[in-house]
PDB file of N, CA and C in Angstrom:
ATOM      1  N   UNK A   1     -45.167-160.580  71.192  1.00  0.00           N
ATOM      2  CA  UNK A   1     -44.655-161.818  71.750  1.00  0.00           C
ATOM      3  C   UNK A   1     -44.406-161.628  73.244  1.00  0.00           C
ATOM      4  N   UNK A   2     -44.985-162.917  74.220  1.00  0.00           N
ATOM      5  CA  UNK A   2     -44.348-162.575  75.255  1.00  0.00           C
ATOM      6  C   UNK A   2     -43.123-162.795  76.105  1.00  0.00           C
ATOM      7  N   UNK A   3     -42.981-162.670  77.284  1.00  0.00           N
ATOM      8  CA  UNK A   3     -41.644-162.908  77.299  1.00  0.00           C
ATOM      9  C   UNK A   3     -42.029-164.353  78.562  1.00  0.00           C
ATOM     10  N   UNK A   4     -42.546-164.943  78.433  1.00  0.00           N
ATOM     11  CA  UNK A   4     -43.249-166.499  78.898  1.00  0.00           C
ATOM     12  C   UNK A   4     -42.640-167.627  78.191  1.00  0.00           C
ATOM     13  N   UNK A   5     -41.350-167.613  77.059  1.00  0.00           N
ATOM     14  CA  UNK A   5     -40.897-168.753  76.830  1.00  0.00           C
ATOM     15  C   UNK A   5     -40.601-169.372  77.351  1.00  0.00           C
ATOM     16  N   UNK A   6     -40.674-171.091  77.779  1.00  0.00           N
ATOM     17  CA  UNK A   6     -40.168-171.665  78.977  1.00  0.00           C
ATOM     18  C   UNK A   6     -38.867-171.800  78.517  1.00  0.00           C
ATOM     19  N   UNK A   7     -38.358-171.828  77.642  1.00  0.00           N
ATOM     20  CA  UNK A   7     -36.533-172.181  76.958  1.00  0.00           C
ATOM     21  C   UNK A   7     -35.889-171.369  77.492  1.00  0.00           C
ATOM     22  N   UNK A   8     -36.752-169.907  77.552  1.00  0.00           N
ATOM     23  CA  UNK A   8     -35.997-168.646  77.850  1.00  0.00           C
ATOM     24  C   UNK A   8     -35.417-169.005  79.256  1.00  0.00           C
ATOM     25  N   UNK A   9     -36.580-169.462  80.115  1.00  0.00           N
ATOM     26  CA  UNK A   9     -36.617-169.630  81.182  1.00  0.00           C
ATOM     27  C   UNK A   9     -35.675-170.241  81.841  1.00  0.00           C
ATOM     28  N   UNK A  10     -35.689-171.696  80.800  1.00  0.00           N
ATOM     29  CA  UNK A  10     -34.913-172.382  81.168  1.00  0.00           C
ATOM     30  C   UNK A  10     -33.339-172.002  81.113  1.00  0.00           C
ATOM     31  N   UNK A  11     -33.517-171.680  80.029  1.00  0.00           N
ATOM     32  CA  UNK A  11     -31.702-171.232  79.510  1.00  0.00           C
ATOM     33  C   UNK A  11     -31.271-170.279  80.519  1.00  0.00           C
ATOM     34  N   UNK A  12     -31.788-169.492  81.131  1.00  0.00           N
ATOM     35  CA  UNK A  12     -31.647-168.236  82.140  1.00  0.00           C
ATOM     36  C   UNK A  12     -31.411-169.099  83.527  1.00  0.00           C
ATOM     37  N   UNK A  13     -32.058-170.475  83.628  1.00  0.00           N
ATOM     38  CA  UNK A  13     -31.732-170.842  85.029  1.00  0.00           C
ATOM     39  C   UNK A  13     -30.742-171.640  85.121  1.00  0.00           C
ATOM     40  N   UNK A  14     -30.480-172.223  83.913  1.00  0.00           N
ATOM     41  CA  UNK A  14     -29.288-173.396  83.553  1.00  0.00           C
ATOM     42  C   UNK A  14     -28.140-172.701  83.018  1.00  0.00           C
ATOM     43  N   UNK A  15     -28.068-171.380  82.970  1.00  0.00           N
ATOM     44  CA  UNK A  15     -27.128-170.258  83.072  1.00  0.00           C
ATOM     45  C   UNK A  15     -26.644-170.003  84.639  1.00  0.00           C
ATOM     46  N   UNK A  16     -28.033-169.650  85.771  1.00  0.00           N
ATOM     47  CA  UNK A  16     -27.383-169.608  86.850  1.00  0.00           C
ATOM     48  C   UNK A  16     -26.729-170.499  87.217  1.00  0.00           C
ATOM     49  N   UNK A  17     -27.367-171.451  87.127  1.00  0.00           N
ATOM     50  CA  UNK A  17     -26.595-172.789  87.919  1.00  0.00           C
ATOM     51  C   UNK A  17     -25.493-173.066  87.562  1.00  0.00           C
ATOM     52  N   UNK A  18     -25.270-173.015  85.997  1.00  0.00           N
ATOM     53  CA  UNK A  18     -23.720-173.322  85.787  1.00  0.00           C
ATOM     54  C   UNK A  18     -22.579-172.531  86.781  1.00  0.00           C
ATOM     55  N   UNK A  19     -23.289-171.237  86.145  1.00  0.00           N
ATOM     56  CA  UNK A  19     -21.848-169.991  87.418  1.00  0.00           C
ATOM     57  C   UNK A  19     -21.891-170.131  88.638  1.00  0.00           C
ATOM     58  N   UNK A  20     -23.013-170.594  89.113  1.00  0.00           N
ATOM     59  CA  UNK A  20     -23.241-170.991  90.865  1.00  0.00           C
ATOM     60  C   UNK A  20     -21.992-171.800  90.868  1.00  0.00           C
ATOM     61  N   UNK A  21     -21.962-173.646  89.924  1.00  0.00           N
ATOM     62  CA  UNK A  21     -21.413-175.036  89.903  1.00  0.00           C
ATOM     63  C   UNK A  21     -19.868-173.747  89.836  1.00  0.00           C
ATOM     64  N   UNK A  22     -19.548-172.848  88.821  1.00  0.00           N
ATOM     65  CA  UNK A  22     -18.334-172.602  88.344  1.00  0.00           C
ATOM     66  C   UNK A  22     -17.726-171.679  89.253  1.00  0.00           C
ATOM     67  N   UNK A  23     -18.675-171.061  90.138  1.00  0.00           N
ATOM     68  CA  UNK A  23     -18.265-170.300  91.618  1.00  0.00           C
ATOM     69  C   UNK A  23     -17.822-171.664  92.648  1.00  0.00           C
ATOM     70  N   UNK A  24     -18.371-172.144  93.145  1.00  0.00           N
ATOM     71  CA  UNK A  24     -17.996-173.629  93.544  1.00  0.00           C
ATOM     72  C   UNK A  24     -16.820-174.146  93.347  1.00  0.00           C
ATOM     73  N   UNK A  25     -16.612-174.635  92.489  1.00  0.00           N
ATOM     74  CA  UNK A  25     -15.648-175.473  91.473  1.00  0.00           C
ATOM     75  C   UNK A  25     -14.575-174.590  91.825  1.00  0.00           C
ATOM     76  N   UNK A  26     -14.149-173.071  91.499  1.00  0.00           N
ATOM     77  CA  UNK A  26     -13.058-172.231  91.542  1.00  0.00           C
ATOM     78  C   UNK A  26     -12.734-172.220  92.623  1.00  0.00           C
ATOM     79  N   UNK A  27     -14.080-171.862  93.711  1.00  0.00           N
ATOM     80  CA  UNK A  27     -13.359-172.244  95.108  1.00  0.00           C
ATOM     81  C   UNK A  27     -12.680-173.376  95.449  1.00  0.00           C
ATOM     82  N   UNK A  28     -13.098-174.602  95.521  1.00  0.00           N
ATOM     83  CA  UNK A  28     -13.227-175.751  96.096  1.00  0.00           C
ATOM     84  C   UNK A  28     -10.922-175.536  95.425  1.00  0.00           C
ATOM     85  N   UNK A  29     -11.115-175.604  94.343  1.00  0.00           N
ATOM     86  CA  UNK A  29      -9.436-175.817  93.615  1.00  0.00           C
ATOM     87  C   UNK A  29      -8.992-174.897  94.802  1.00  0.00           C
ATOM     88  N   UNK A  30      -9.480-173.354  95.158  1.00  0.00           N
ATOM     89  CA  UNK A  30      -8.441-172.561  96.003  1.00  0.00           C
ATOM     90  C   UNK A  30      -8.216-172.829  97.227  1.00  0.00           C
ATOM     91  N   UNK A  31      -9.544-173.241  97.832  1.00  0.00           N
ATOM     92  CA  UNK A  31      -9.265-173.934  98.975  1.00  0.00           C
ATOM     93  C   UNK A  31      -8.100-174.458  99.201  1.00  0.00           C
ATOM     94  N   UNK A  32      -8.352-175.675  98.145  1.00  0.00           N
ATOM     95  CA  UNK A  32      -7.551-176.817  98.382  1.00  0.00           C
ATOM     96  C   UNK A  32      -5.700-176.336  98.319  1.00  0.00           C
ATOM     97  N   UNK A  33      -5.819-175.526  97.370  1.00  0.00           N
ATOM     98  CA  UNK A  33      -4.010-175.644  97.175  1.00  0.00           C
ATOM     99  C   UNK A  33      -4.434-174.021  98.422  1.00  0.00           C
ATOM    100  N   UNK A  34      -4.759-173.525  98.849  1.00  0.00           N
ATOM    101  CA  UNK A  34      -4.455-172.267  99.282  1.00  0.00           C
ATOM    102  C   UNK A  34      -4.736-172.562 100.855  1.00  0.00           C
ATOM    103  N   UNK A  35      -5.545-173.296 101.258  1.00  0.00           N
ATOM    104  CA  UNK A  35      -6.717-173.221 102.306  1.00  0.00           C
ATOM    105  C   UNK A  35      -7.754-171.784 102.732  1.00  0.00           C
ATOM    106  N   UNK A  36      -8.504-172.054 103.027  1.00  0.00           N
ATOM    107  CA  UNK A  36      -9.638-171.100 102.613  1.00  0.00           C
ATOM    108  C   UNK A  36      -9.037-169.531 103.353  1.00  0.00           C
ATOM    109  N   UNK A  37      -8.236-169.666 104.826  1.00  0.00           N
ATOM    110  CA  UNK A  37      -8.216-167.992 105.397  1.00  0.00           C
ATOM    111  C   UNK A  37      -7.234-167.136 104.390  1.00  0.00           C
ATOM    112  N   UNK A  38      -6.924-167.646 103.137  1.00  0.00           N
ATOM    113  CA  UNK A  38      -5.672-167.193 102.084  1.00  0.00           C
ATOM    114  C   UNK A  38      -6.210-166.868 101.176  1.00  0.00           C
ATOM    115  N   UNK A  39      -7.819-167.014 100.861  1.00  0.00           N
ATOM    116  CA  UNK A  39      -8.435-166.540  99.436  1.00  0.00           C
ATOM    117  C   UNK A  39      -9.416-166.061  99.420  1.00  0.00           C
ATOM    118  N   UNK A  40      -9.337-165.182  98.958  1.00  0.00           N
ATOM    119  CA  UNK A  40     -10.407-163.945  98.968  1.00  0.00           C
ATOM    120  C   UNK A  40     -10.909-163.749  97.769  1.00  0.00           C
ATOM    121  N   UNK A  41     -12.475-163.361  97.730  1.00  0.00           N
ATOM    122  CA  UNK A  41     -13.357-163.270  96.808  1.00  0.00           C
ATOM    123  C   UNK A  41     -12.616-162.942  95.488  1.00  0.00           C
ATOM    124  N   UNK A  42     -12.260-161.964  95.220  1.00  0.00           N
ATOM    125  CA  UNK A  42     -11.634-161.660  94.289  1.00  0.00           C
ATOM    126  C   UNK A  42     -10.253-162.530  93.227  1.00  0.00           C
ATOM    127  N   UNK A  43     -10.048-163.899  94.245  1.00  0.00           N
ATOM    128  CA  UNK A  43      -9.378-164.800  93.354  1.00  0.00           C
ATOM    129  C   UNK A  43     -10.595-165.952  93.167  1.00  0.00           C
ATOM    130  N   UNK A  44     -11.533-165.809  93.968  1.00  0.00           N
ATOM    131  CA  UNK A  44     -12.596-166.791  93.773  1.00  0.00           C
ATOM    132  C   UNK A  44     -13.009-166.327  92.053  1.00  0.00           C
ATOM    133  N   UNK A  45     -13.612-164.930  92.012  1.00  0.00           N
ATOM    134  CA  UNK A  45     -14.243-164.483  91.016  1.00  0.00           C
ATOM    135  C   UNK A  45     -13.181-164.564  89.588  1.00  0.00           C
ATOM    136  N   UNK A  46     -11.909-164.101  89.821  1.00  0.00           N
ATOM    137  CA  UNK A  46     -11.081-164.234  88.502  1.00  0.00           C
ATOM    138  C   UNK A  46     -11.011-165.786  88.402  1.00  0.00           C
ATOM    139  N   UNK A  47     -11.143-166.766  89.232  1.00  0.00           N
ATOM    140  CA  UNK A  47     -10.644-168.120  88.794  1.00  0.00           C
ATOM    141  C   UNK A  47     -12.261-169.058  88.127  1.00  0.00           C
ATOM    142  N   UNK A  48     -13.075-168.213  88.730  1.00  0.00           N
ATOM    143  CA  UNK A  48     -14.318-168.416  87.792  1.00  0.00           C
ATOM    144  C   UNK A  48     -14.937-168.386  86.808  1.00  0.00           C
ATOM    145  N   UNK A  49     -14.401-167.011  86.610  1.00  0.00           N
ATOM    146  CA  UNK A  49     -14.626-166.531  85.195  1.00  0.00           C
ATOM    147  C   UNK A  49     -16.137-165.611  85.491  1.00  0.00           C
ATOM    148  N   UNK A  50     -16.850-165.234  86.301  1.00  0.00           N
ATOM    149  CA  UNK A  50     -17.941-164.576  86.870  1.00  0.00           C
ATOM    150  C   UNK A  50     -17.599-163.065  86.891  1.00  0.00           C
ATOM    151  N   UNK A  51     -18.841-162.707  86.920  1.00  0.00           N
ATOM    152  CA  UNK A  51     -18.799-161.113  87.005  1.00  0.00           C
ATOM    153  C   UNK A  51     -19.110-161.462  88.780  1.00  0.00           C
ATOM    154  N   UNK A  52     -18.827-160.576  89.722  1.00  0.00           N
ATOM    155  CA  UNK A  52     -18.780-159.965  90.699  1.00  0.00           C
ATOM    156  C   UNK A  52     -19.886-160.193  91.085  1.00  0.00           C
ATOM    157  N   UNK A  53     -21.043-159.263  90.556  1.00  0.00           N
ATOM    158  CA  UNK A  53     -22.530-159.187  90.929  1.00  0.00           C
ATOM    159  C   UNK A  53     -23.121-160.356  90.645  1.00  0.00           C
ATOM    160  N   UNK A  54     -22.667-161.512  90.065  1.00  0.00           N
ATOM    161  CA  UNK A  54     -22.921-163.082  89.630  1.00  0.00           C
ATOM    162  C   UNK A  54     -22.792-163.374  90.658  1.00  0.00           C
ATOM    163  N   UNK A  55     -21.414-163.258  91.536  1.00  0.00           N
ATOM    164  CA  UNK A  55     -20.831-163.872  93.020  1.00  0.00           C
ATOM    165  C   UNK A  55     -21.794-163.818  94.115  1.00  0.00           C
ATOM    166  N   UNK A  56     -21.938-162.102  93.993  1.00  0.00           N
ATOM    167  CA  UNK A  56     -23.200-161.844  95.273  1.00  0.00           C
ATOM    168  C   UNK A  56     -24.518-162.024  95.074  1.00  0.00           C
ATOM    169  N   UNK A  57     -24.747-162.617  93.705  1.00  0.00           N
ATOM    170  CA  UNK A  57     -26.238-163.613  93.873  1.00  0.00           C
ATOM    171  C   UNK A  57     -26.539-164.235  94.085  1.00  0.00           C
ATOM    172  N   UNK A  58     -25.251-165.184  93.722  1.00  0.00           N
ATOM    173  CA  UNK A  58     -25.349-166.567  95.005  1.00  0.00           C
ATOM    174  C   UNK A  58     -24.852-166.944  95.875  1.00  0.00           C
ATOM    175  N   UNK A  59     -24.456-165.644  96.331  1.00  0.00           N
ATOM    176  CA  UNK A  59     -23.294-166.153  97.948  1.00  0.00           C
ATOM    177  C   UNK A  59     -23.873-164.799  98.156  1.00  0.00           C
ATOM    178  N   UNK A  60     -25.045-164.454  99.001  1.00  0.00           N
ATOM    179  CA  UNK A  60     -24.961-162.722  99.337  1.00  0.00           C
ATOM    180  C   UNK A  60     -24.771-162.492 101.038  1.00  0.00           C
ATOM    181  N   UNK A  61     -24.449-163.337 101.866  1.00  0.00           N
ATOM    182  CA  UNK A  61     -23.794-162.975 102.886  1.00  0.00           C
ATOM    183  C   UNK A  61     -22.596-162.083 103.019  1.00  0.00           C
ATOM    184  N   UNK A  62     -22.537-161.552 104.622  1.00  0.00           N
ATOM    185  CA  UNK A  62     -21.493-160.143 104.214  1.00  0.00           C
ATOM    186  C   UNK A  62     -19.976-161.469 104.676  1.00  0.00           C
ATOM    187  N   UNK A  63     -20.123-162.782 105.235  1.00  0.00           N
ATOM    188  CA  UNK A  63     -19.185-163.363 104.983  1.00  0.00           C
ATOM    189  C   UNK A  63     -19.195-164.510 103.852  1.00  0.00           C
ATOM    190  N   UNK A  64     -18.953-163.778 102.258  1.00  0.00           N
ATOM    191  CA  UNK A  64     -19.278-164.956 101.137  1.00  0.00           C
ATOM    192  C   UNK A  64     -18.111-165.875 101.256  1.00  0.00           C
ATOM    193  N   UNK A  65     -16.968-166.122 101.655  1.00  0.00           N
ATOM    194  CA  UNK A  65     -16.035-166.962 100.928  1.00  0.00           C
ATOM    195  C   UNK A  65     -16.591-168.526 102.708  1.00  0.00           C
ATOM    196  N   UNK A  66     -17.325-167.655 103.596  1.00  0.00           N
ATOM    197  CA  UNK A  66     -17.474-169.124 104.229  1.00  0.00           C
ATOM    198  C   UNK A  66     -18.701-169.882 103.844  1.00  0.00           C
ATOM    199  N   UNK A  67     -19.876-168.914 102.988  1.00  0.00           N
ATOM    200  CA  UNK A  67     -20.777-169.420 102.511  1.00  0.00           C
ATOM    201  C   UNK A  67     -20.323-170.486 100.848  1.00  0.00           C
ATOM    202  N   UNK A  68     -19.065-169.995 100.717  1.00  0.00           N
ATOM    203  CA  UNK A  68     -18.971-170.789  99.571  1.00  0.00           C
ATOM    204  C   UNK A  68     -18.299-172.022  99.837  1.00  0.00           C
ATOM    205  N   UNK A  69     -17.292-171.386 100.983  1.00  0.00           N
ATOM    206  CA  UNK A  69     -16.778-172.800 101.460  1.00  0.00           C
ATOM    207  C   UNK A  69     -17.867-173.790 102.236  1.00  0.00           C
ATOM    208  N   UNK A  70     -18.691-173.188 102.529  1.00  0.00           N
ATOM    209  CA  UNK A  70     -20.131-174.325 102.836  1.00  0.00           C
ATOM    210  C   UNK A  70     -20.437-175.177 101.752  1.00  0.00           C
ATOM    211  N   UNK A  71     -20.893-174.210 100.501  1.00  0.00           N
ATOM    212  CA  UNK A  71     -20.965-174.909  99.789  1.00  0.00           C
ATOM    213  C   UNK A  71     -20.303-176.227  98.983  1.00  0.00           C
ATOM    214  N   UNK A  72     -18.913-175.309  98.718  1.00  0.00           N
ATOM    215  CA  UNK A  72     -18.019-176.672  98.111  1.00  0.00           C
ATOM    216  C   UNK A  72     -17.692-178.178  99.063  1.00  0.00           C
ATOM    217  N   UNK A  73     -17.562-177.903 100.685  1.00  0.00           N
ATOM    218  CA  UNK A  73     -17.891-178.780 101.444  1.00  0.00           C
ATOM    219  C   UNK A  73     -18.998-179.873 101.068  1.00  0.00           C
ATOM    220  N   UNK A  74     -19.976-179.322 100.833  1.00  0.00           N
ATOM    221  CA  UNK A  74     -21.662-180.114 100.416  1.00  0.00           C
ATOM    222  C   UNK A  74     -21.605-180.818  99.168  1.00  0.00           C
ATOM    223  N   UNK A  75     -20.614-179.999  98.032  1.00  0.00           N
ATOM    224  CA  UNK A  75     -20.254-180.695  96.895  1.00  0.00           C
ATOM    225  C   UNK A  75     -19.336-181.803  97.003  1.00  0.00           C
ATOM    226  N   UNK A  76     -18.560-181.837  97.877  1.00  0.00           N
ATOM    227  CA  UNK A  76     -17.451-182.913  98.400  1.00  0.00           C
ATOM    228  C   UNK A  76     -18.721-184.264  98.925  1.00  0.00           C
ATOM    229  N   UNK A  77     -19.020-183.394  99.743  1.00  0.00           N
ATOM    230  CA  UNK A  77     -19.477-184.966 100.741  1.00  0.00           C
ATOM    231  C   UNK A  77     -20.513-185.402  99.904  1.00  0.00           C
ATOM    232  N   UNK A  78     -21.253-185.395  99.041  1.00  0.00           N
ATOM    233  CA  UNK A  78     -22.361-185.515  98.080  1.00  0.00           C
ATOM    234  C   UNK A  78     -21.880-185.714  96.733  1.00  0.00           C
ATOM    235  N   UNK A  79     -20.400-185.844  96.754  1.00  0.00           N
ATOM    236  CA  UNK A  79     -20.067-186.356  95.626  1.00  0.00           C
ATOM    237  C   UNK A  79     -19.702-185.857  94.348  1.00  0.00           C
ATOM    238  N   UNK A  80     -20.133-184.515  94.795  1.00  0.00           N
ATOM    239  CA  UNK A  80     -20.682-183.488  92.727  1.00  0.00           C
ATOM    240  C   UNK A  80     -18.993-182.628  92.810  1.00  0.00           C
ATOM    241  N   UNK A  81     -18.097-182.974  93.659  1.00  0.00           N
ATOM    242  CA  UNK A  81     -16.787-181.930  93.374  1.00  0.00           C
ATOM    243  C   UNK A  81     -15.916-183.273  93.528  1.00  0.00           C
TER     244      UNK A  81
END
């Protein structure tokens, strides 16, 4: 059998995206009650529920918490946070 299932595929990318949305989401809450120079990766990742190496796959800049705060910004103005 190969490993060419598109379900597989799919399920594997609709896996990332959720923890990407749930990296996001954890920030965007810390931001807000914390403001961003007060929270550091490591309350990003416990309030996510993510493994670590999840974090730096989709934030792999050596400054992740402003790449995430980019992000949750983009989720604000676009509606999806």
């Amino acid at each position: 059998m190969s490993g060419s299932d598109p379900a597989v595929g799919s399920d594997r990318a609709t896996g990332k995206s959720e923890a990407r949305q749930r990296l996001v989401a954890g920030a965007y809450e810390l931001f807000s009650q914390r403001g961003v120079q007060a929270v550091g990766i490591d309350a990003i990742i416990e309030r996510s529920g993510v493994a670590r190496q999840t974090m730096y796959r989709h934030f792999a800049s050596s400054k992740n918490s402003c790449s995430l705060f980019r992000a949750t910004r983009a989720a604000v103005d676009t509606g999806l946070a």
